[in-house]
C-alpha atoms as a PDB file:
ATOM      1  CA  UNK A   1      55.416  -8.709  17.991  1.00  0.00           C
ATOM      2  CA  UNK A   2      51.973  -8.737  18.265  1.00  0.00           C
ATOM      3  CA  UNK A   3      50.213  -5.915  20.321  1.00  0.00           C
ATOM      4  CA  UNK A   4      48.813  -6.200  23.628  1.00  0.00           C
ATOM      5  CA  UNK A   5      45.069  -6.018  23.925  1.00  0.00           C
ATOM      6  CA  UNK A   6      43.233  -3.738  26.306  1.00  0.00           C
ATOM      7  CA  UNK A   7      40.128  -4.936  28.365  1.00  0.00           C
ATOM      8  CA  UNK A   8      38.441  -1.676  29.501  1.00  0.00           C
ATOM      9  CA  UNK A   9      36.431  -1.386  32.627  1.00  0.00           C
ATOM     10  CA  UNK A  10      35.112   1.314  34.877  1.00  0.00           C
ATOM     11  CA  UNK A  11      37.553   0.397  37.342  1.00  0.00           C
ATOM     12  CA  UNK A  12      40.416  -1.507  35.687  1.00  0.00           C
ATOM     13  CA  UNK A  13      41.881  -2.114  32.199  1.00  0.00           C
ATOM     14  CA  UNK A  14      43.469  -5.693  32.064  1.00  0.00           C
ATOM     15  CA  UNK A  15      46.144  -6.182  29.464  1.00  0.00           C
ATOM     16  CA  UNK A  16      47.127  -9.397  27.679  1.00  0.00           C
ATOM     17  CA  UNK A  17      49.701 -10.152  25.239  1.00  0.00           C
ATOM     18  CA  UNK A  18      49.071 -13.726  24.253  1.00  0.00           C
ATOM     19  CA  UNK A  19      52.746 -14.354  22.882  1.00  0.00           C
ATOM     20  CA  UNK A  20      53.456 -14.320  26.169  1.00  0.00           C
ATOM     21  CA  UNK A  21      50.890 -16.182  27.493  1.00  0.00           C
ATOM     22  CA  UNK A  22      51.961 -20.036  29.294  1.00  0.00           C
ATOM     23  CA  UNK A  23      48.263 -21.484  30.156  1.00  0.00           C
ATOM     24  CA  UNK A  24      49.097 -21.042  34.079  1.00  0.00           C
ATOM     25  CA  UNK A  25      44.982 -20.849  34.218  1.00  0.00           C
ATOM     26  CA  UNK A  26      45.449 -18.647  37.117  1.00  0.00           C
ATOM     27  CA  UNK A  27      43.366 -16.428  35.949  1.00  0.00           C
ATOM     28  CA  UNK A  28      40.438 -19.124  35.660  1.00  0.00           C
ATOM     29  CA  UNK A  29      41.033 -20.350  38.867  1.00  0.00           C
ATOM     30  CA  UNK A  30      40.780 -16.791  40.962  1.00  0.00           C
ATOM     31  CA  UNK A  31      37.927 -15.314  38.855  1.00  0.00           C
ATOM     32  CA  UNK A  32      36.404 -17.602  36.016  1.00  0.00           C
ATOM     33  CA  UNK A  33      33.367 -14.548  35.725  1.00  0.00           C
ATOM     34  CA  UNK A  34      36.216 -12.256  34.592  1.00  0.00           C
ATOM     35  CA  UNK A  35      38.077 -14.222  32.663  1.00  0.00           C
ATOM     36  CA  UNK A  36      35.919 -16.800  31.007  1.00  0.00           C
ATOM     37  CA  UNK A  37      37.905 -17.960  27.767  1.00  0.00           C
ATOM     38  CA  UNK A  38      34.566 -19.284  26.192  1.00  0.00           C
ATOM     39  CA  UNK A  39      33.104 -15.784  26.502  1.00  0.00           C
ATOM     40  CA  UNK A  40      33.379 -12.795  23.877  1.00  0.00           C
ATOM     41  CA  UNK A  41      35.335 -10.602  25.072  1.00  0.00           C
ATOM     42  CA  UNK A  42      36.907 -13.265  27.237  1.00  0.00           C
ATOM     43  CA  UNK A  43      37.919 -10.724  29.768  1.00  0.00           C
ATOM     44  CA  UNK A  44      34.711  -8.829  31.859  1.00  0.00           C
ATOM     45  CA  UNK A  45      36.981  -6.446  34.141  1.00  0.00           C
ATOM     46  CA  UNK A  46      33.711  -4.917  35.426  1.00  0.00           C
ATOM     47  CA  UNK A  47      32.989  -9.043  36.647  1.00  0.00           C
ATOM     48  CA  UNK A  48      34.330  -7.919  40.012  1.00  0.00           C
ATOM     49  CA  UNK A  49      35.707  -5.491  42.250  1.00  0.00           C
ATOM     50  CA  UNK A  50      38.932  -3.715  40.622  1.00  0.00           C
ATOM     51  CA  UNK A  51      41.458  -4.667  43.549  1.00  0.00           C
ATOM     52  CA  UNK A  52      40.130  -8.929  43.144  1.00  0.00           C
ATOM     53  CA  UNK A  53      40.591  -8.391  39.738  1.00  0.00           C
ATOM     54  CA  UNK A  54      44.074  -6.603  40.087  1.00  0.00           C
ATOM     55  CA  UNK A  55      45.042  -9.515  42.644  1.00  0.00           C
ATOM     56  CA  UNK A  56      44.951 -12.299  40.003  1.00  0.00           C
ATOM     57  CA  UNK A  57      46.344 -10.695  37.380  1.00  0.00           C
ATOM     58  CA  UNK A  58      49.211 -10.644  39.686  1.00  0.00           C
ATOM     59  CA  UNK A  59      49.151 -14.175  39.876  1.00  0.00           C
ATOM     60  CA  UNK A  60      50.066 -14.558  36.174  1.00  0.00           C
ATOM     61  CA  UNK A  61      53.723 -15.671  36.239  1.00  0.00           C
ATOM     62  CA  UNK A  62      54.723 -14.926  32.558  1.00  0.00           C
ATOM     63  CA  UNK A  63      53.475 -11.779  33.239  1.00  0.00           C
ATOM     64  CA  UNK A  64      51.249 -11.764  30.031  1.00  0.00           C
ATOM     65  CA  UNK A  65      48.162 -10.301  32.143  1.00  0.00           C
ATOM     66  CA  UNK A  66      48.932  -6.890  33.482  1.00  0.00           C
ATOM     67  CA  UNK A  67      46.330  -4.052  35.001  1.00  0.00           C
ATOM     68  CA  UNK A  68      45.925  -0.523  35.221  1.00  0.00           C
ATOM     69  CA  UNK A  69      43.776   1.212  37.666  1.00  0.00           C
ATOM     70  CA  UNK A  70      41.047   3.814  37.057  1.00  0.00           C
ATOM     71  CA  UNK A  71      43.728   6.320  38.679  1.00  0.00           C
ATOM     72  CA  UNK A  72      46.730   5.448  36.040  1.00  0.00           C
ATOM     73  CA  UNK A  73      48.188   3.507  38.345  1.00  0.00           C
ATOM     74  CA  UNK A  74      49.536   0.064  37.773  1.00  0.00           C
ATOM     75  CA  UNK A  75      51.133  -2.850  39.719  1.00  0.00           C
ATOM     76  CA  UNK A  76      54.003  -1.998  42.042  1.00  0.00           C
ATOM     77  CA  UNK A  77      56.848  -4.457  41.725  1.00  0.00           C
ATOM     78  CA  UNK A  78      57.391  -6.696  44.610  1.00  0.00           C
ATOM     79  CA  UNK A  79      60.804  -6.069  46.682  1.00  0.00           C
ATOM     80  CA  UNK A  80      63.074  -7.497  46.619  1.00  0.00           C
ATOM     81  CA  UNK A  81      63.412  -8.676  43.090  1.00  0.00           C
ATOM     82  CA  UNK A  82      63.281 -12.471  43.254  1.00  0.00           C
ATOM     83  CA  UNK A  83      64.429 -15.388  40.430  1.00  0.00           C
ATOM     84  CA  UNK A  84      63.467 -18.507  40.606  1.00  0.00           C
ATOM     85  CA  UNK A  85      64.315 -21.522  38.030  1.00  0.00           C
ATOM     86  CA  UNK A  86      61.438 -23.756  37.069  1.00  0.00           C
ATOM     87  CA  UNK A  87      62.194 -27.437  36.917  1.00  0.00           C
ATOM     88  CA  UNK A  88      61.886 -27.188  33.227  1.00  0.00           C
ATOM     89  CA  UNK A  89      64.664 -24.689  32.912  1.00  0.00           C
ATOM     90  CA  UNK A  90      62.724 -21.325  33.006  1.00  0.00           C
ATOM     91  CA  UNK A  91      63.299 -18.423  34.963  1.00  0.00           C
ATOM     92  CA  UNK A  92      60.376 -17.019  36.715  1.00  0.00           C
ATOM     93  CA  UNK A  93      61.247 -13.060  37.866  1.00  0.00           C
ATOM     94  CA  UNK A  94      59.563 -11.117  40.161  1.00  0.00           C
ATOM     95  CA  UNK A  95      60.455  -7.282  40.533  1.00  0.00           C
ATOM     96  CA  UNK A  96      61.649  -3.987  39.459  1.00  0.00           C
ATOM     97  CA  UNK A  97      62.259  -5.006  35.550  1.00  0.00           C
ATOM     98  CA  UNK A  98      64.209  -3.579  32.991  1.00  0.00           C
ATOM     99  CA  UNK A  99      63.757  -6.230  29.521  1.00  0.00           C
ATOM    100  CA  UNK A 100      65.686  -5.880  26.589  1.00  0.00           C
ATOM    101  CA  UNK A 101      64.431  -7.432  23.540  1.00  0.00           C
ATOM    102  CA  UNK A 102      64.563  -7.186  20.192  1.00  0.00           C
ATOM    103  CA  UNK A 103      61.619  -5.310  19.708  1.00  0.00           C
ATOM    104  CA  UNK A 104      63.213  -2.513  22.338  1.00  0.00           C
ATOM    105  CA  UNK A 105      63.424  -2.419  26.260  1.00  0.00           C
ATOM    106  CA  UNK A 106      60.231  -2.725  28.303  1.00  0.00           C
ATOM    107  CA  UNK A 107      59.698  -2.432  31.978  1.00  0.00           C
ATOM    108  CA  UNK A 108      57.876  -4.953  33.430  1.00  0.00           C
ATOM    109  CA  UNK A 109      57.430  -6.401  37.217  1.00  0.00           C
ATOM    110  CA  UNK A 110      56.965 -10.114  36.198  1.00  0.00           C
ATOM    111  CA  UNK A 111      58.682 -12.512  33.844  1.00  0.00           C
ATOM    112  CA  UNK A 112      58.877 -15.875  32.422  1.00  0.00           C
ATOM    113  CA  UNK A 113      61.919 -16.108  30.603  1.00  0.00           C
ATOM    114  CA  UNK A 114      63.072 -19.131  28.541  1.00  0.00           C
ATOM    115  CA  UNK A 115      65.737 -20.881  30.134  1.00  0.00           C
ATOM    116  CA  UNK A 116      66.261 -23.332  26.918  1.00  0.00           C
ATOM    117  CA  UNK A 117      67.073 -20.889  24.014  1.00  0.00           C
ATOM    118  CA  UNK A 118      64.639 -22.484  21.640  1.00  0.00           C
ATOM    119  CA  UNK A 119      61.768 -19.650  22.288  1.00  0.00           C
ATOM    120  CA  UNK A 120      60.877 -17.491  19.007  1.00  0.00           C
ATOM    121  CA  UNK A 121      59.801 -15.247  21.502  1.00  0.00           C
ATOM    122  CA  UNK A 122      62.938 -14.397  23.094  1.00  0.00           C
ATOM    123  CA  UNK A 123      63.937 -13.518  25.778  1.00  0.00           C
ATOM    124  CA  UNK A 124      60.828 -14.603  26.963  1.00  0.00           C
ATOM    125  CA  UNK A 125      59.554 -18.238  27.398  1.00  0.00           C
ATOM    126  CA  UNK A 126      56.560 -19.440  24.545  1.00  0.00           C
ATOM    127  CA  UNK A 127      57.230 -23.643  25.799  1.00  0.00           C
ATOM    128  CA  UNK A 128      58.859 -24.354  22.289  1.00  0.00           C
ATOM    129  CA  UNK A 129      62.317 -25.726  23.476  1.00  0.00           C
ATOM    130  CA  UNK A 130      62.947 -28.270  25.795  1.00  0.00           C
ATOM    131  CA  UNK A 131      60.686 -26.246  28.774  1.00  0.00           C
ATOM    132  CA  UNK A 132      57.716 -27.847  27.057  1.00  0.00           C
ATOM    133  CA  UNK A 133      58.579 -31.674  27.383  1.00  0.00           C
ATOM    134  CA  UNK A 134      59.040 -31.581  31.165  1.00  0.00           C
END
């Protein structure tokens, strides 16, 4: 699996893993100065205040976008833990996360897991299997 990569600022680090990455353009859409994917580095975490910036990363559903603070800390996991299936078949979590994959367990506090069984990135969902044609 490939490796996340960090986006330092003074502020916040932003974290992406693109495998896990589903196009929600959320990011775009609540800060398109941060995260402008025609710029180099595509992510500019000093682009605005470290609390905007933290607010939609949390808006990423597949959870490929994550942040850490200045301070160490990082996201709090909403309670309660929610699940909620896509119409394509997916299963969008929210919450305190435990993930085991074949790579080795990872906690995490938002997930887009495939719902199909055709992802080659399993458990989570990469829109290879049937999630992609609805």
């Amino acid at each position: 699996m490939s490796q996340p990569k960090e986006y330092e600022g003074r502020e916040v680090t932003v974290i992406f893993e693109s495998r896990r990455c589903l196009h929600a353009a959320e990011r775009v859409r609540g800060l398109p100065h941060v995260f402008d994917l025609y710029g180099r580095p595509w992510v500019q975490p000093d682009g605005a205040a470290a609390d905007r910036v933290a607010e939609v990363v949390r808006r990423c559903p597949s959870g490929a976008l994550q942040y850490r603070l200045a301070d160490g800390s990082a996201e709090e996991p909403d309670r309660p833990t929610t699940v909620t299936r896509s119409l394509a078949g997916q299963l969008a979590i929210r919450g305190d996360l435990d993930i085991r994959t074949a790579y080795g367990d990872r906690h995490e506090t938002r997930v887009m897991l495939c719902g199909c069984g055709a992802s080659g990135n399993q458990p989570y969902c990469d829109h290879s299997g049937l999630c992609a044609e609805r």
